[in-house]
Structure formats: C-alpha cells, structure tokens
PDB file of N, CA and C in Angstrom:
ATOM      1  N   UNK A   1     -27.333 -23.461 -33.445  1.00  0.00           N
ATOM      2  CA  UNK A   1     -27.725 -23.441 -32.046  1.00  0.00           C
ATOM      3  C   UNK A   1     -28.853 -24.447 -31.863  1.00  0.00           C
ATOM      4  N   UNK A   2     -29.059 -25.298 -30.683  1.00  0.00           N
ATOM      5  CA  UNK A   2     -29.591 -26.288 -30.787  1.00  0.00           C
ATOM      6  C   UNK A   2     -30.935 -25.643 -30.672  1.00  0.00           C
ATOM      7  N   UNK A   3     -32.077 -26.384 -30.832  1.00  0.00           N
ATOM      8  CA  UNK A   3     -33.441 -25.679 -30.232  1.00  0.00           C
ATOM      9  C   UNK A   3     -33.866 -25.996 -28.951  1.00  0.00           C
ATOM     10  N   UNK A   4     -34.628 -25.263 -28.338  1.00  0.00           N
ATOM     11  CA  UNK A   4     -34.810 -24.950 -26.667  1.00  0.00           C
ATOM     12  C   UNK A   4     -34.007 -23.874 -26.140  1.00  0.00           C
ATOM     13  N   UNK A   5     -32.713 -23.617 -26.679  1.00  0.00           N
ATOM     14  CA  UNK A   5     -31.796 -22.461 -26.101  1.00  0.00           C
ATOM     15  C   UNK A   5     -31.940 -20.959 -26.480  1.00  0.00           C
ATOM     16  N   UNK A   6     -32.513 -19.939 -25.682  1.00  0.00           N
ATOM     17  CA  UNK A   6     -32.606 -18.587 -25.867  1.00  0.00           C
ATOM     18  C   UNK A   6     -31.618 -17.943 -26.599  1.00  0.00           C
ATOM     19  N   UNK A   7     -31.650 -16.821 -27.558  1.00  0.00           N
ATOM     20  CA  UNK A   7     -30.571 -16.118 -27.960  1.00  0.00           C
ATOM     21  C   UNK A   7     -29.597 -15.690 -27.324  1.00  0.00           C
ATOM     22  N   UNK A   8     -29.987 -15.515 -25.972  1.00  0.00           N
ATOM     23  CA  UNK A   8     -29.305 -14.837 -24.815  1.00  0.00           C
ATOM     24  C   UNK A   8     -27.654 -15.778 -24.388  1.00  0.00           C
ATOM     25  N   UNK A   9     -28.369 -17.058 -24.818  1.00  0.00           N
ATOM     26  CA  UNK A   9     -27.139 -17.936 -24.533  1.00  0.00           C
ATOM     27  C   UNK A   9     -25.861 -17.861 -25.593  1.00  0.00           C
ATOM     28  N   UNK A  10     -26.572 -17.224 -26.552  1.00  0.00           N
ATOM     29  CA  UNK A  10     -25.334 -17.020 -27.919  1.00  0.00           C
ATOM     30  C   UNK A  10     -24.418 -16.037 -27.623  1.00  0.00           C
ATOM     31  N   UNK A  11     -24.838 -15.115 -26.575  1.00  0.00           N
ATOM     32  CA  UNK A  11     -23.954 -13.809 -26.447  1.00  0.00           C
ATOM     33  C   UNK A  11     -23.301 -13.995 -25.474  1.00  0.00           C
ATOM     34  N   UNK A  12     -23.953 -15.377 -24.643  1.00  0.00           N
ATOM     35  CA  UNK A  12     -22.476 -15.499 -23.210  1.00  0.00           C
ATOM     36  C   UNK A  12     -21.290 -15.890 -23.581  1.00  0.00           C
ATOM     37  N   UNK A  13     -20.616 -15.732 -22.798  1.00  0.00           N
ATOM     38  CA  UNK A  13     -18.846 -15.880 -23.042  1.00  0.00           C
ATOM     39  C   UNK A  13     -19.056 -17.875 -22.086  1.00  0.00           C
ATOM     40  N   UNK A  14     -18.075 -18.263 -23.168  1.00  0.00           N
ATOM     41  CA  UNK A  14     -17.783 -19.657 -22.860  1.00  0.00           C
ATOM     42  C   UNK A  14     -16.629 -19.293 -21.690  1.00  0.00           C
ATOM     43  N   UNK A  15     -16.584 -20.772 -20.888  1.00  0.00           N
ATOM     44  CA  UNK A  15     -15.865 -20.932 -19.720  1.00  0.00           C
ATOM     45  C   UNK A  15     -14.365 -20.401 -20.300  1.00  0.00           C
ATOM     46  N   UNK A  16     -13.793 -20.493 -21.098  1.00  0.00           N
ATOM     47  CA  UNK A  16     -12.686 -20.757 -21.370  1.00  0.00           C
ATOM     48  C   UNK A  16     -12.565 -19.332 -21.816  1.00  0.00           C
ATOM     49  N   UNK A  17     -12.872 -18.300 -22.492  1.00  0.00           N
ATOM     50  CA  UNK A  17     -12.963 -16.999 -22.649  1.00  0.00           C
ATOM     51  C   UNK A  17     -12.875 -16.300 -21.482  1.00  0.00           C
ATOM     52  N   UNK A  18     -14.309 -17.089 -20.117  1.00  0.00           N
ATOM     53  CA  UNK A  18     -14.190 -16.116 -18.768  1.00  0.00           C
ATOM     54  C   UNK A  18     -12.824 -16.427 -18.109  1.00  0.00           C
ATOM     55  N   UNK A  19     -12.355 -17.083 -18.336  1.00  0.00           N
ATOM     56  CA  UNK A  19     -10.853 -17.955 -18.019  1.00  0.00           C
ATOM     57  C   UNK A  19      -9.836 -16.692 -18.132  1.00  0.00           C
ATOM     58  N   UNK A  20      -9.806 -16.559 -19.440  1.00  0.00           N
ATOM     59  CA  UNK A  20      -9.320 -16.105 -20.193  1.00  0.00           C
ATOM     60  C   UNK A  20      -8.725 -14.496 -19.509  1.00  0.00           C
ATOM     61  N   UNK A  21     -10.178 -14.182 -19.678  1.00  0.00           N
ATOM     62  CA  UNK A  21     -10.110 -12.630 -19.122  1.00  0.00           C
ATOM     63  C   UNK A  21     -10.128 -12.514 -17.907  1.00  0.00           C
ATOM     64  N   UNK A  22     -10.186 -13.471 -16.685  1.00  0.00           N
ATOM     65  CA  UNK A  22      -9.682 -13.620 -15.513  1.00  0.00           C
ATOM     66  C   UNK A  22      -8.102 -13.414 -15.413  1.00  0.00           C
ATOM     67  N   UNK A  23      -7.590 -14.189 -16.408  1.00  0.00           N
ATOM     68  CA  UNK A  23      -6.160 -14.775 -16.495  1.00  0.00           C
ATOM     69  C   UNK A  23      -5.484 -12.862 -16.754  1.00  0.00           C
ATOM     70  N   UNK A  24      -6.209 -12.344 -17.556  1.00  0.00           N
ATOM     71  CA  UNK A  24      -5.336 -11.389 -18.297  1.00  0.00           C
ATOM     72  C   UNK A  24      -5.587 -10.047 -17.111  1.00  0.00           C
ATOM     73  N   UNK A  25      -7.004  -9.903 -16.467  1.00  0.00           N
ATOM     74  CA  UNK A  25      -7.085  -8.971 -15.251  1.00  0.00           C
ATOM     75  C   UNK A  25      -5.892  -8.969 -14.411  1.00  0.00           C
ATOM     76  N   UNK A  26      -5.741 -11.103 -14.164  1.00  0.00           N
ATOM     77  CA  UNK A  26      -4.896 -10.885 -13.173  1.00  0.00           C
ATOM     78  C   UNK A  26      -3.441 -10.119 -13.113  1.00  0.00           C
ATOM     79  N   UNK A  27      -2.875 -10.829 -14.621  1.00  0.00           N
ATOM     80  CA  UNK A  27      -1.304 -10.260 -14.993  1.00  0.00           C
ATOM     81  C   UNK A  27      -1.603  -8.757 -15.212  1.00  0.00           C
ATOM     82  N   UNK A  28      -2.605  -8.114 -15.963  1.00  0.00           N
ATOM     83  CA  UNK A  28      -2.500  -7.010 -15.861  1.00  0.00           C
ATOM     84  C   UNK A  28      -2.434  -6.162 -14.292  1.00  0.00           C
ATOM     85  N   UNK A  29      -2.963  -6.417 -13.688  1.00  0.00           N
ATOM     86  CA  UNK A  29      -3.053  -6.003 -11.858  1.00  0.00           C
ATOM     87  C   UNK A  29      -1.691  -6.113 -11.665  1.00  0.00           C
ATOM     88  N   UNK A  30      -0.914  -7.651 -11.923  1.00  0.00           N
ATOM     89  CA  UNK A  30      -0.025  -7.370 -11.435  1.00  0.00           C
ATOM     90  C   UNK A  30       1.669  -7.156 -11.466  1.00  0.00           C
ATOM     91  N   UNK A  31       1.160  -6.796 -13.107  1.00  0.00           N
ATOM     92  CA  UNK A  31       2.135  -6.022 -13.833  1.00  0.00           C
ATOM     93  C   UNK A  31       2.158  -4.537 -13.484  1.00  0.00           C
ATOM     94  N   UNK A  32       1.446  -3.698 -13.449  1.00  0.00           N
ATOM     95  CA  UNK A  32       0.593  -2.194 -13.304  1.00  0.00           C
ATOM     96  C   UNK A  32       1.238  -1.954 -11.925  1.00  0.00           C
ATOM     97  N   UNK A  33       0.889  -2.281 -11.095  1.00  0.00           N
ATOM     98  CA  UNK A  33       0.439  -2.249  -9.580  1.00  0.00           C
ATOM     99  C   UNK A  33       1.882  -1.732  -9.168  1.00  0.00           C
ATOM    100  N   UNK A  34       3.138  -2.288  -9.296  1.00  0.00           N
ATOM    101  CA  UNK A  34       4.258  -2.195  -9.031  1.00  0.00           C
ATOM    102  C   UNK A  34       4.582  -0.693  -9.938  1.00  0.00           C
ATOM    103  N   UNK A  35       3.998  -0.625 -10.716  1.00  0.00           N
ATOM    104  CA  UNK A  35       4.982   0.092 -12.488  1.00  0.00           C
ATOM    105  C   UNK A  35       4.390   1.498 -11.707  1.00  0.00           C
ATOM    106  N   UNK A  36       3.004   1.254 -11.090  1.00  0.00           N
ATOM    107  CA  UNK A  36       2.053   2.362 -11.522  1.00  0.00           C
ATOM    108  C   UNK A  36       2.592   3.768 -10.052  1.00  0.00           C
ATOM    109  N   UNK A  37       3.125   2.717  -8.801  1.00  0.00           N
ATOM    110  CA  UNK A  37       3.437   3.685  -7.718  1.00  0.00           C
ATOM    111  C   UNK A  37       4.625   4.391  -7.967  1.00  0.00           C
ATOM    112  N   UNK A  38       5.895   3.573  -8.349  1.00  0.00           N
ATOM    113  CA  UNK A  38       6.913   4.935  -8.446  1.00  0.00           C
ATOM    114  C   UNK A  38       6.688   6.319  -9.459  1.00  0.00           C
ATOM    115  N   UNK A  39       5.935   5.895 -10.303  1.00  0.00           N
ATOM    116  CA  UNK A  39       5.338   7.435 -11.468  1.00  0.00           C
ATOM    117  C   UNK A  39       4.667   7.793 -10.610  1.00  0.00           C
ATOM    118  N   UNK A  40       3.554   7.240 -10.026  1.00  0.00           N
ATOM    119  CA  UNK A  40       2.497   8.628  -9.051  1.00  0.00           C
ATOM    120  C   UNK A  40       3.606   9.277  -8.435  1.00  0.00           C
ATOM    121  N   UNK A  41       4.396   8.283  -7.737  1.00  0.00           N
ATOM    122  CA  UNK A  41       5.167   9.003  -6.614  1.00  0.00           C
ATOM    123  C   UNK A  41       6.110  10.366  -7.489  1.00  0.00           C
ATOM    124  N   UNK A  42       6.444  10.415  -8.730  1.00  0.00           N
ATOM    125  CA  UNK A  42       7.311  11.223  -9.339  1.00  0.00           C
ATOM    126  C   UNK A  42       6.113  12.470  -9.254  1.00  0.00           C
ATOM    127  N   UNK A  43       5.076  12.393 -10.096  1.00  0.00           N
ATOM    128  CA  UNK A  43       4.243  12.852 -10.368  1.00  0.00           C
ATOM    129  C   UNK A  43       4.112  13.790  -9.376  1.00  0.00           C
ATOM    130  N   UNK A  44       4.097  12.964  -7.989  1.00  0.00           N
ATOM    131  CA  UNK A  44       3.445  14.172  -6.779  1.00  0.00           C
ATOM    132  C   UNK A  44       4.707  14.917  -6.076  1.00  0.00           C
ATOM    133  N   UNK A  45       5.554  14.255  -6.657  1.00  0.00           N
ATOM    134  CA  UNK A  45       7.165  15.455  -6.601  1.00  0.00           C
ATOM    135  C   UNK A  45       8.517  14.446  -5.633  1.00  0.00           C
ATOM    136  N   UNK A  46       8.102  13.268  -5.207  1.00  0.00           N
ATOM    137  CA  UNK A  46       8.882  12.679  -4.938  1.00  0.00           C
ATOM    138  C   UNK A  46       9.730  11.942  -5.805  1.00  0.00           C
ATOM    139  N   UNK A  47      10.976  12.845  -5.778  1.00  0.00           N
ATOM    140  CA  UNK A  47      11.748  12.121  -7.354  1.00  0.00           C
ATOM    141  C   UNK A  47      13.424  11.431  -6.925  1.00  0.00           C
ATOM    142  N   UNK A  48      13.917  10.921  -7.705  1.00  0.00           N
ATOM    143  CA  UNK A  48      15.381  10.208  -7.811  1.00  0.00           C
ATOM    144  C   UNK A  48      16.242  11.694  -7.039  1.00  0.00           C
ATOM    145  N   UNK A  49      15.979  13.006  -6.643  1.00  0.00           N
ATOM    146  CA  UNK A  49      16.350  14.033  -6.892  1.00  0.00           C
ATOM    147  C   UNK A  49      16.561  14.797  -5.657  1.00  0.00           C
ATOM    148  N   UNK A  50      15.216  14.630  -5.278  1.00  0.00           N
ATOM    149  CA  UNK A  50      14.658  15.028  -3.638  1.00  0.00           C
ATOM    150  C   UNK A  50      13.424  15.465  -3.812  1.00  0.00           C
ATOM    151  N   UNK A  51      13.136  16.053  -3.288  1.00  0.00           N
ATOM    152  CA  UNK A  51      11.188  16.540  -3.302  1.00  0.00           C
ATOM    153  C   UNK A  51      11.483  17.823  -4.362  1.00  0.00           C
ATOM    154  N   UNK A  52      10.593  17.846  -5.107  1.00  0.00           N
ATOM    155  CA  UNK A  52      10.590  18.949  -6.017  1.00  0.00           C
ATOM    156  C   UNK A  52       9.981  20.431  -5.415  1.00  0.00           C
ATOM    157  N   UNK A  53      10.749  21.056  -5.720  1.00  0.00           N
ATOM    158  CA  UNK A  53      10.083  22.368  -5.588  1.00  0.00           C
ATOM    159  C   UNK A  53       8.592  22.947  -6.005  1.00  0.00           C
ATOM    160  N   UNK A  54       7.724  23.652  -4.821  1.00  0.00           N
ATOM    161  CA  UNK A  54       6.161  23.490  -5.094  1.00  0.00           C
ATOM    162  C   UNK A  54       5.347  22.738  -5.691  1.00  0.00           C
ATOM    163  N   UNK A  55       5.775  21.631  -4.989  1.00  0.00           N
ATOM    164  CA  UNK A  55       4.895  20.350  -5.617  1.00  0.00           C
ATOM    165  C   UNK A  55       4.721  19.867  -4.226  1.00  0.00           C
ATOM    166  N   UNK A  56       3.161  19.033  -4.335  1.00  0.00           N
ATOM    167  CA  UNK A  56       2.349  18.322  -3.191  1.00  0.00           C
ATOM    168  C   UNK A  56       3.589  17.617  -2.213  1.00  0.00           C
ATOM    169  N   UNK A  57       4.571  17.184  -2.930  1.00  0.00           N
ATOM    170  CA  UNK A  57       5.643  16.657  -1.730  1.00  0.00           C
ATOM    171  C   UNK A  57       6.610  17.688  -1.284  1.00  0.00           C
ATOM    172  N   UNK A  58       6.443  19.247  -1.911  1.00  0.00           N
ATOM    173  CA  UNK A  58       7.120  20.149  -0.763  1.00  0.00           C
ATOM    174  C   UNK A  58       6.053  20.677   0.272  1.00  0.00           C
ATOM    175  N   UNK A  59       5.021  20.397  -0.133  1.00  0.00           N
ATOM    176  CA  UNK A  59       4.117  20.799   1.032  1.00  0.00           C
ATOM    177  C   UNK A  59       3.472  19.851   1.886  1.00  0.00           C
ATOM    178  N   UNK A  60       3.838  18.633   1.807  1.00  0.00           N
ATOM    179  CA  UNK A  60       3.932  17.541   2.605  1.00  0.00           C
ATOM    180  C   UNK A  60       5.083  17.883   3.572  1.00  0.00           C
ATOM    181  N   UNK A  61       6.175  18.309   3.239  1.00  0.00           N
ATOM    182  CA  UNK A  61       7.454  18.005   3.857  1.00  0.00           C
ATOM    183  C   UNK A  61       7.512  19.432   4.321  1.00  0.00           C
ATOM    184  N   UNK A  62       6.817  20.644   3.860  1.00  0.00           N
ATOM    185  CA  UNK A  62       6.647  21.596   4.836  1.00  0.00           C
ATOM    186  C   UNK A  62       5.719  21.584   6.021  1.00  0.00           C
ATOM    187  N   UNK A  63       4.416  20.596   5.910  1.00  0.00           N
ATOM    188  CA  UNK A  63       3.709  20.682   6.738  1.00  0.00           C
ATOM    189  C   UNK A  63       4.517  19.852   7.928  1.00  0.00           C
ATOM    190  N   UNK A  64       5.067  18.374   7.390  1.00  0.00           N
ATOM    191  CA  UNK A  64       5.828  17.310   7.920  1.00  0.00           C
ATOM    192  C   UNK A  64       6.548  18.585   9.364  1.00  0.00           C
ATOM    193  N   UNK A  65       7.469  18.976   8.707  1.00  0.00           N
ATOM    194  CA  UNK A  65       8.504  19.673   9.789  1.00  0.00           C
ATOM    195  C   UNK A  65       7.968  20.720  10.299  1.00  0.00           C
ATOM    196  N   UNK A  66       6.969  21.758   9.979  1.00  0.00           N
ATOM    197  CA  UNK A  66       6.365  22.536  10.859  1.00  0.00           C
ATOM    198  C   UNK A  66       5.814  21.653  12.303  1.00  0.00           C
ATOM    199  N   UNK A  67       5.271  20.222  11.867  1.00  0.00           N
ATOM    200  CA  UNK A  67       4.189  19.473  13.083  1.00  0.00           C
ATOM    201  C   UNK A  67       5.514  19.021  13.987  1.00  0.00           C
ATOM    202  N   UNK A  68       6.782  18.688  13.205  1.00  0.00           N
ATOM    203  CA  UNK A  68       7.627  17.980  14.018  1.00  0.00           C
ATOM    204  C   UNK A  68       8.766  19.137  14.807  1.00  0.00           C
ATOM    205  N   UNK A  69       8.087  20.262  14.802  1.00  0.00           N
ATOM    206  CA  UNK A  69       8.955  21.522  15.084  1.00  0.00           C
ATOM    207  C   UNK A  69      10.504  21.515  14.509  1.00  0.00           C
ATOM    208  N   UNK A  70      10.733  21.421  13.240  1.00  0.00           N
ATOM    209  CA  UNK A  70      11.678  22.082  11.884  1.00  0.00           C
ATOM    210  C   UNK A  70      12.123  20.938  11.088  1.00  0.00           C
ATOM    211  N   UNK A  71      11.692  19.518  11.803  1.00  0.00           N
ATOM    212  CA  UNK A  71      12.733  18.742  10.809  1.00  0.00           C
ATOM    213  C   UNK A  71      11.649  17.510  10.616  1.00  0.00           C
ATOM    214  N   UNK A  72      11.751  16.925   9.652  1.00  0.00           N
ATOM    215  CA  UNK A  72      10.882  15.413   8.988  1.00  0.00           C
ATOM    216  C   UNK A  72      11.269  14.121   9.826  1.00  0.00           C
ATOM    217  N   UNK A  73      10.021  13.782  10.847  1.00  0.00           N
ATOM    218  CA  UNK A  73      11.247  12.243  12.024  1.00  0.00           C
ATOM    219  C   UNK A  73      11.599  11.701  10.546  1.00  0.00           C
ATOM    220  N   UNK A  74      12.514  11.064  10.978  1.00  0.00           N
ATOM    221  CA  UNK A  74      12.811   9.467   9.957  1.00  0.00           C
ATOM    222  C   UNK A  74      11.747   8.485  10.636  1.00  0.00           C
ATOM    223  N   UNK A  75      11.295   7.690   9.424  1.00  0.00           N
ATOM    224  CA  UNK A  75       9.990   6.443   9.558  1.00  0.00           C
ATOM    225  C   UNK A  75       8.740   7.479   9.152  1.00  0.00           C
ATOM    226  N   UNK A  76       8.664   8.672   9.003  1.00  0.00           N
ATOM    227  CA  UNK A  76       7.063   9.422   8.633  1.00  0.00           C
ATOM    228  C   UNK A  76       7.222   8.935   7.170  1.00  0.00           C
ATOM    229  N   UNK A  77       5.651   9.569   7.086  1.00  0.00           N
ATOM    230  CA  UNK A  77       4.863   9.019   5.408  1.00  0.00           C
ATOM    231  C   UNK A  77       5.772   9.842   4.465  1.00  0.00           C
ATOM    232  N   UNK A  78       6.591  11.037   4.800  1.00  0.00           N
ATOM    233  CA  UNK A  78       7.565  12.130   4.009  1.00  0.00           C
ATOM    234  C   UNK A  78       8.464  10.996   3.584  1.00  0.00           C
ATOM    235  N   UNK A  79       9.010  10.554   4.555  1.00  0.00           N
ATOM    236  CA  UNK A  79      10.379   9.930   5.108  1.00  0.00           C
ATOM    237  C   UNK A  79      10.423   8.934   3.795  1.00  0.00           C
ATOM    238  N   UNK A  80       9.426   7.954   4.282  1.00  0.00           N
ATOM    239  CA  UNK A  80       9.215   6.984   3.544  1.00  0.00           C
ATOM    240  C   UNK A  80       8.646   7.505   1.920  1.00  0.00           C
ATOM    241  N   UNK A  81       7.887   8.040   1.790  1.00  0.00           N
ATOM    242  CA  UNK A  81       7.665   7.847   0.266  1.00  0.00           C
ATOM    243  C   UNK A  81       8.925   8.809  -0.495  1.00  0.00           C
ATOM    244  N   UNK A  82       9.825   9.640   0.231  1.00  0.00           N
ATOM    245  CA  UNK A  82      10.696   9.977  -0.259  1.00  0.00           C
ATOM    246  C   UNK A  82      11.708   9.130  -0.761  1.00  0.00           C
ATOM    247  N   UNK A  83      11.567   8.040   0.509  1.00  0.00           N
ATOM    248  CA  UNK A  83      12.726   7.110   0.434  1.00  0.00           C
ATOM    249  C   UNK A  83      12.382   6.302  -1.361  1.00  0.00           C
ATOM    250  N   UNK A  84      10.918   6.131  -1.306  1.00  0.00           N
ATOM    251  CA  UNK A  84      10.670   5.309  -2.766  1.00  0.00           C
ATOM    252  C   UNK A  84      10.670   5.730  -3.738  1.00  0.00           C
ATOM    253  N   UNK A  85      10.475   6.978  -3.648  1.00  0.00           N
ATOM    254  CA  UNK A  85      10.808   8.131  -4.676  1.00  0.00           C
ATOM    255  C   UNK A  85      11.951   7.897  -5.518  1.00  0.00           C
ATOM    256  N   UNK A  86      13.011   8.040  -4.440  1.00  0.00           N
ATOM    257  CA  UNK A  86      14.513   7.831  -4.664  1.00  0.00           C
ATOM    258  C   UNK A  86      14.803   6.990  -5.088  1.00  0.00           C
ATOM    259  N   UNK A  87      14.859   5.696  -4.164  1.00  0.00           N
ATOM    260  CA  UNK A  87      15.491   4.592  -4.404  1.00  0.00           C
ATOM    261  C   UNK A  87      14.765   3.562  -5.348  1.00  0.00           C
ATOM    262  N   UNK A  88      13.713   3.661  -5.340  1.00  0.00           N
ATOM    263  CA  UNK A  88      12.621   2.668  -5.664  1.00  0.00           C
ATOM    264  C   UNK A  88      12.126   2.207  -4.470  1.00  0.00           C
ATOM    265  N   UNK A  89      11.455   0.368  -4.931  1.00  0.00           N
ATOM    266  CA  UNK A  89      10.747   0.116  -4.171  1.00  0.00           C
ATOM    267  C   UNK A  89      11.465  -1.250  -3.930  1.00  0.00           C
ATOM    268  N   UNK A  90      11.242  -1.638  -2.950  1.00  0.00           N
ATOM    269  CA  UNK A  90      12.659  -2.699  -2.390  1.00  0.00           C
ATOM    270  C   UNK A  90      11.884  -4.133  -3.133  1.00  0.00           C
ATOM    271  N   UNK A  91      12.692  -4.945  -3.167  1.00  0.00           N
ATOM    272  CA  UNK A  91      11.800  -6.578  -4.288  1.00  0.00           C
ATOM    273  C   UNK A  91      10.852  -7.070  -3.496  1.00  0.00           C
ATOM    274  N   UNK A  92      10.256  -7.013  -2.111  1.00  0.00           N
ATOM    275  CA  UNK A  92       9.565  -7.790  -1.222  1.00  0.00           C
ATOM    276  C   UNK A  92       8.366  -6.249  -1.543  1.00  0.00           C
ATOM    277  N   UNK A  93       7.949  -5.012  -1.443  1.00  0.00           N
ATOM    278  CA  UNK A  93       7.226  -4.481  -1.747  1.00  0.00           C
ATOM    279  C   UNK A  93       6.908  -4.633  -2.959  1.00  0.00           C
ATOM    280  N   UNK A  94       7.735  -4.686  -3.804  1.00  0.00           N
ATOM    281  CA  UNK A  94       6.966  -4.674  -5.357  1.00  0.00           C
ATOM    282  C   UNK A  94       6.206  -6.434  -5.485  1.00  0.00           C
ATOM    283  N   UNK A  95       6.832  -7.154  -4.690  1.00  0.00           N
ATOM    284  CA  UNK A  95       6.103  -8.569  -4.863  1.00  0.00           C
ATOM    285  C   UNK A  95       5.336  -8.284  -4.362  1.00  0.00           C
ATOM    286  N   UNK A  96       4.617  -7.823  -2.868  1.00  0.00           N
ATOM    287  CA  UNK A  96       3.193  -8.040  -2.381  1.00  0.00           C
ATOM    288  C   UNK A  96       2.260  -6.924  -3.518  1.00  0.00           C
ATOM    289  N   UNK A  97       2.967  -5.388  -3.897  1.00  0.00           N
ATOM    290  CA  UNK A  97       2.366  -4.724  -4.922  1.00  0.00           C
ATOM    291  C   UNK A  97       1.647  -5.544  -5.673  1.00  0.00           C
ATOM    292  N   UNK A  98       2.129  -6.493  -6.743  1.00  0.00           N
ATOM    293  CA  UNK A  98       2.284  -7.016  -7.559  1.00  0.00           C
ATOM    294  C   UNK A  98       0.764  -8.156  -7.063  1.00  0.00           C
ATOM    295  N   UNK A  99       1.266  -8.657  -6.102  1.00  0.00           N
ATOM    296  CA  UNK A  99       0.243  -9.978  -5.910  1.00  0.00           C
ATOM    297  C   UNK A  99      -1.241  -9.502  -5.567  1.00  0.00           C
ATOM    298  N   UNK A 100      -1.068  -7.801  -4.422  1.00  0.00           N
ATOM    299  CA  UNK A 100      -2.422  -7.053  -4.551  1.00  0.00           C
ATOM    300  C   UNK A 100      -2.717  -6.683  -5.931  1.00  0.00           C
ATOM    301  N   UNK A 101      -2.231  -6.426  -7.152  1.00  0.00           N
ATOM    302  CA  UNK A 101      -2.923  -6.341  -7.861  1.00  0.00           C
ATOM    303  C   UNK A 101      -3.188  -6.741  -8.787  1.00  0.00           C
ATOM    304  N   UNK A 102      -2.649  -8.324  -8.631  1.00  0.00           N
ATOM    305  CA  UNK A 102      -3.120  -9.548  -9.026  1.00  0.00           C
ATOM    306  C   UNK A 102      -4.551  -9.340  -8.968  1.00  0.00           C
ATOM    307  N   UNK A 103      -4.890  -9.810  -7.796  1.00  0.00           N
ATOM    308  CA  UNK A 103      -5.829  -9.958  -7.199  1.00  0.00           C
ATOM    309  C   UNK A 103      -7.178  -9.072  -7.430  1.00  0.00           C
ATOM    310  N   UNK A 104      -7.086  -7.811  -7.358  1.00  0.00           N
ATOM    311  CA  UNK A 104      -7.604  -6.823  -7.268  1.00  0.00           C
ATOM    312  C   UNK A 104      -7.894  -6.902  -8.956  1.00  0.00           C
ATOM    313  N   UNK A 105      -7.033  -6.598  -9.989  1.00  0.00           N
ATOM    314  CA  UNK A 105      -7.388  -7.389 -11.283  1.00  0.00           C
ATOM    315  C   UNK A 105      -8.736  -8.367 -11.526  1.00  0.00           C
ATOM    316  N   UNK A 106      -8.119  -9.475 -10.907  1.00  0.00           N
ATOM    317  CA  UNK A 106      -9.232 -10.791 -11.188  1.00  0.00           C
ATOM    318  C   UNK A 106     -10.293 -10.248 -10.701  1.00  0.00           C
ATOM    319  N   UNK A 107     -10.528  -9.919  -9.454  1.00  0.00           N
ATOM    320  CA  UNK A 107     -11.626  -9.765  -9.501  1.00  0.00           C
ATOM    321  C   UNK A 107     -12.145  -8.796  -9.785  1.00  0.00           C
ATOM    322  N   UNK A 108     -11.381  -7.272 -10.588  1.00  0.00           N
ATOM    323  CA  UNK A 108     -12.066  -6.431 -11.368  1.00  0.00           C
ATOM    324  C   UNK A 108     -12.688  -7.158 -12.557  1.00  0.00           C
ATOM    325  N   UNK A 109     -11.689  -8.280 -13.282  1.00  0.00           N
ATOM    326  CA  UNK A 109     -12.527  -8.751 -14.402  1.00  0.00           C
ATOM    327  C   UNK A 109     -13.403 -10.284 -14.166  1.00  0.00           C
ATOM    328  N   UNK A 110     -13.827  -9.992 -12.950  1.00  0.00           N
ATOM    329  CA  UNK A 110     -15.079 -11.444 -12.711  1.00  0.00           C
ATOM    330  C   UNK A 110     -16.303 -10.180 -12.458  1.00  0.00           C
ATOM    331  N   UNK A 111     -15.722  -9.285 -12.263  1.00  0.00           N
ATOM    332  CA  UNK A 111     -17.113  -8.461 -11.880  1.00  0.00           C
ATOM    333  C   UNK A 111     -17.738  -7.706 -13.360  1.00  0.00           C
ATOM    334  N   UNK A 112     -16.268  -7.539 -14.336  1.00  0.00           N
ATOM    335  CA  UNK A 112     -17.008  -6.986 -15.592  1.00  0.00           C
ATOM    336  C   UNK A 112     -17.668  -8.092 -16.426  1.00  0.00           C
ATOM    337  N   UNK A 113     -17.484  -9.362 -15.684  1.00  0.00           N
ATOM    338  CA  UNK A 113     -18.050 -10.783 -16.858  1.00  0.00           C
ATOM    339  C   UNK A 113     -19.358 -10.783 -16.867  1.00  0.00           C
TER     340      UNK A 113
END
C-alpha cells in the first residue's frame, strides 16, 4: 500500500467488485421477483385448484361476496389474484415483475456498499 493512504482504504471494495455486486442485486431482483409471487400466492391459498379451504383466500372470498351481496364481481383483488393463482402470471406481468425487481435489487445492493 502506497504511503499517505489510511488503512481504511484497504477495506474498500474496488469499482469493479461495487460493479459486481450491483450486477448480481440486479439479476437476483429480477430473477426472485417473478418466482417469488405465484408461491406467496399458493401460500395464502390461491392455488392451480381454487381457493383453499380456511385459508386467508377463503376469507378474502368470503368477505369478497358478503360486500358484493353473495357473489365475487369479476376484475376484484379475489378475482384477480385467483386468476394468478391458477393460471400464472401472463409474460408482460412477469416482465415488468422482473424489471421492478431488477431495480429494487440494485439499489438494495448500492445501499449495502
């Protein structure tokens, strides 16, 4: 290490390292991001199947049709996350998924640098 330079400078990360782990936040964000909503969505009972029995999405879809006096409109938040449940998630959602958590990534790992 040359002389004049603090120790402090030995422990920073070179440009090409912060690069680095920018690069890998990002793909990780936006690899995850897409993968990570259809499991929650299973998780909270919206499945390939229909809404699971006493799970947070039968009591979504009971509250849903009590407010709509007996039945779920089509286009509600039921409607729809049932629909992704099921089917998946159409290629134009999983791309913007994907690019938010790109994003959201990088700059999780510019903020841990």
């Amino acid at each position: 290490m040359p002389e004049g330079k603090d120790a402090s400078a030995q422990s920073r990360l070179s440009n090409m390292q912060k690069a680095a782990l920018l690069a890998l936040g990002a793909v990780a964000g936006g690899v995850l991001a897409p993968s990570v909503v259809p499991v929650t969505l299973g998780v909270v009972g919206f499945t390939k199947l229909g809404i699971a029995a006493g799970s947070m999405a039968a009591n979504m879809m009971s509250a849903a049709a009590v407010a709509n006096g007996g039945g779920v409109a089509a286009g509600s938040l039921v409607a729809v996350l049932q629909s992704v449940g099921a089917a998946g998630l159409s290629t134009a959602t999983s791309t913007v998924l994907g690019s938010v958590g790109s994003v959201l990534g990088g700059y999780l790992a510019h903020k841990s640098i």
